[in-house]
C-alpha atoms as a PDB file:
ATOM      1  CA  UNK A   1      11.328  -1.427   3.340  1.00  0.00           C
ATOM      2  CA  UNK A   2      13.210  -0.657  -0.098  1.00  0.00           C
ATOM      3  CA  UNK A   3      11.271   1.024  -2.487  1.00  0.00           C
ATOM      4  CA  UNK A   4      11.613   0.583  -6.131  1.00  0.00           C
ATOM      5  CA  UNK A   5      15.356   1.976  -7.579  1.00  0.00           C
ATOM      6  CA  UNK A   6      14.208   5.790  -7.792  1.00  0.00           C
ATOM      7  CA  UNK A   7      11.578   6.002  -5.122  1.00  0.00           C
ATOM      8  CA  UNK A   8      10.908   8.443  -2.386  1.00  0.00           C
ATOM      9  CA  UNK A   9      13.083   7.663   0.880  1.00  0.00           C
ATOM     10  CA  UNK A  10      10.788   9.284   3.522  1.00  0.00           C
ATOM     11  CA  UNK A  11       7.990   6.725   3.526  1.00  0.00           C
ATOM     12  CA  UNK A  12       9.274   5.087   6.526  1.00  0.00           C
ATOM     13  CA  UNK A  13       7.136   4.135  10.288  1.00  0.00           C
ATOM     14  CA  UNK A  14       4.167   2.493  10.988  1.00  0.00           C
ATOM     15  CA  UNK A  15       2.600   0.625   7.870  1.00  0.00           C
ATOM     16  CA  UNK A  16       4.874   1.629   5.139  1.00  0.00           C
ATOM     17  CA  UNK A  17       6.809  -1.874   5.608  1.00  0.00           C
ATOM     18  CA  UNK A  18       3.461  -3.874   5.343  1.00  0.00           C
ATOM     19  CA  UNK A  19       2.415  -1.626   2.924  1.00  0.00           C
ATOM     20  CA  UNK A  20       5.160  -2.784   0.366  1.00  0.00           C
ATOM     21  CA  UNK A  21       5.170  -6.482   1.377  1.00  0.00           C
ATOM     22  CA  UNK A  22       1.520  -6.694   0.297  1.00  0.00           C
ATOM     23  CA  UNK A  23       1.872  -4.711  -2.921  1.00  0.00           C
ATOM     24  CA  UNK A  24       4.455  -6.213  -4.033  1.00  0.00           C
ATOM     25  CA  UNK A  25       3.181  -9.971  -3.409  1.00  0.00           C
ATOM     26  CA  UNK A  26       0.332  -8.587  -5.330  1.00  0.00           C
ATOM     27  CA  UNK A  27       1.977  -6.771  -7.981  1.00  0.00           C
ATOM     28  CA  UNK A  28       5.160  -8.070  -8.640  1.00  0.00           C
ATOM     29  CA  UNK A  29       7.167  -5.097  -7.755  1.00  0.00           C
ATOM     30  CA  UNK A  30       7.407  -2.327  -5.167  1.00  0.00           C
ATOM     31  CA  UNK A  31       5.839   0.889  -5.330  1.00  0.00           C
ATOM     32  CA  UNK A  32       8.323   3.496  -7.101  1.00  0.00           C
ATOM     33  CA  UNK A  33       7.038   5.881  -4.529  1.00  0.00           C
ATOM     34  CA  UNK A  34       4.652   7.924  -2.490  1.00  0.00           C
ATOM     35  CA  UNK A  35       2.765   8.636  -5.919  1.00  0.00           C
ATOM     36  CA  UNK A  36       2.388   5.593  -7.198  1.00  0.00           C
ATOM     37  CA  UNK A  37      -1.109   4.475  -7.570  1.00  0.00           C
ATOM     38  CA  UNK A  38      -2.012   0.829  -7.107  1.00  0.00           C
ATOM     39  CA  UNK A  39      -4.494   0.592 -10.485  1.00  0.00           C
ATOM     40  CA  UNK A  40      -1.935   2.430 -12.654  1.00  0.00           C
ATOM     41  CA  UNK A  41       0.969   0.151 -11.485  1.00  0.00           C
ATOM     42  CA  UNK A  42      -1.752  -2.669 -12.533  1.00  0.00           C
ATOM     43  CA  UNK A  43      -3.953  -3.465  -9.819  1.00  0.00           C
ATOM     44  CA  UNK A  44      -7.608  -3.821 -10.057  1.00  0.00           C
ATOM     45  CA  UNK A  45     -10.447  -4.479  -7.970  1.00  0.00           C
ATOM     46  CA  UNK A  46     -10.310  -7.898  -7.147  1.00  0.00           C
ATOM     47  CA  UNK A  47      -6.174  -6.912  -6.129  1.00  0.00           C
ATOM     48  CA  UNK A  48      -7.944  -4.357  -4.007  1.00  0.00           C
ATOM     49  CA  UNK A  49     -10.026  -6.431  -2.022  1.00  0.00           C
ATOM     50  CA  UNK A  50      -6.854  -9.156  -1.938  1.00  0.00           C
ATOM     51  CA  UNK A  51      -4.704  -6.286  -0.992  1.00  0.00           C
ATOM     52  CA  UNK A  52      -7.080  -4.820   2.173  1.00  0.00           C
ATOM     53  CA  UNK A  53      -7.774  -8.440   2.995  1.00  0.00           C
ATOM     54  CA  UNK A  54      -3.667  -9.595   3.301  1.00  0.00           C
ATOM     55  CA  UNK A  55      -3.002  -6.378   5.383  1.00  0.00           C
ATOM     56  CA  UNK A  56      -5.848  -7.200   7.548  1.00  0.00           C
ATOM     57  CA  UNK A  57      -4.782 -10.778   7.660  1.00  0.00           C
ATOM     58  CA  UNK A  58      -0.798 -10.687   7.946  1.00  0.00           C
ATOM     59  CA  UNK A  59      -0.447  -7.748  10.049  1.00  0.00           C
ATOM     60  CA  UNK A  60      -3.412  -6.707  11.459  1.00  0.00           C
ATOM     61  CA  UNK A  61      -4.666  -3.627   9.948  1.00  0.00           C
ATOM     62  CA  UNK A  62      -7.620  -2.412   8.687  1.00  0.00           C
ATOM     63  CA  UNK A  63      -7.823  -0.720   5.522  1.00  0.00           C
ATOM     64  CA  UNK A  64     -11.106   0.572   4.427  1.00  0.00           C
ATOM     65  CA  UNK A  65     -11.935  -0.558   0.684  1.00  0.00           C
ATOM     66  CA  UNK A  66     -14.159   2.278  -0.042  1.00  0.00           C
ATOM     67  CA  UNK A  67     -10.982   4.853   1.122  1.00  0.00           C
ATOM     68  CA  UNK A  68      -8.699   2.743  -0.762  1.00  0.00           C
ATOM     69  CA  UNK A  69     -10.426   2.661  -4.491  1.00  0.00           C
ATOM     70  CA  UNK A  70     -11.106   6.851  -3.586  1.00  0.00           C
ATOM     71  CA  UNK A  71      -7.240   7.123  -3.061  1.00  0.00           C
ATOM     72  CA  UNK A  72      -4.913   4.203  -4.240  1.00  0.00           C
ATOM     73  CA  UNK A  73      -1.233   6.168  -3.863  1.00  0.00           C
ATOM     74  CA  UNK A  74       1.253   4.338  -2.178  1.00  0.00           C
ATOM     75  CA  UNK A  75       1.459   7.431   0.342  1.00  0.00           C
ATOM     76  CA  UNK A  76      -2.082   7.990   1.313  1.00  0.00           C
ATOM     77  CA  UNK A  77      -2.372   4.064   1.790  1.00  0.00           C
ATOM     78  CA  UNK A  78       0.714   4.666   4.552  1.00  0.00           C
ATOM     79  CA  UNK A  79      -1.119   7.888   6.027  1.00  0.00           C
ATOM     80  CA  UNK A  80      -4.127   5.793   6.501  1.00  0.00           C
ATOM     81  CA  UNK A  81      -2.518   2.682   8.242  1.00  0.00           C
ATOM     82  CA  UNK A  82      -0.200   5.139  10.851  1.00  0.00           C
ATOM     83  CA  UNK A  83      -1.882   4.788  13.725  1.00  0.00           C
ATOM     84  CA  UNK A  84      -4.064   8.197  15.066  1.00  0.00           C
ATOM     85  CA  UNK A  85      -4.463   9.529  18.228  1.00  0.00           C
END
């Protein structure tokens, strides 16, 4: 799950894999790291909606849209697909 040349190391375990696939399929390049937010790296809504859609789709988790336009940092979007319990 390599980040983009620069980027924080410790995003690593459950989601943060999937979490790069889809953003950069979407965006055309990897998050730099935990701070980087998915509108300022270019995304926009309609990205949004592609981007909770493919992680739904490809790897089977659910992303809530509404959390995800609150919050769009690569690291929160890994906090929120780890699984709880």
């Amino acid at each position: 799950m390599p980040l983009a040349q620069g980027g924080d190391q410790d995003l690593v375990g459950v989601g943060a894999g999937q979490v790069v696939d889809v953003w950069r399929d979407l965006l055309g390049s990897p998050p730099r790291g935990a701070s980087s937010d998915f509108f300022a790296s270019g995304g926009d809504s309609l990205l949004a909606f592609r981007f909770v859609s493919a992680l739904r789709e490809r790897h089977g988790i659910a992303l809530d849209l509404k959390g995800f336009m609150e919050d769009s940092r690569f690291g929160s979007l890994v906090e929120r697909c780890a699984p709880h319990g």
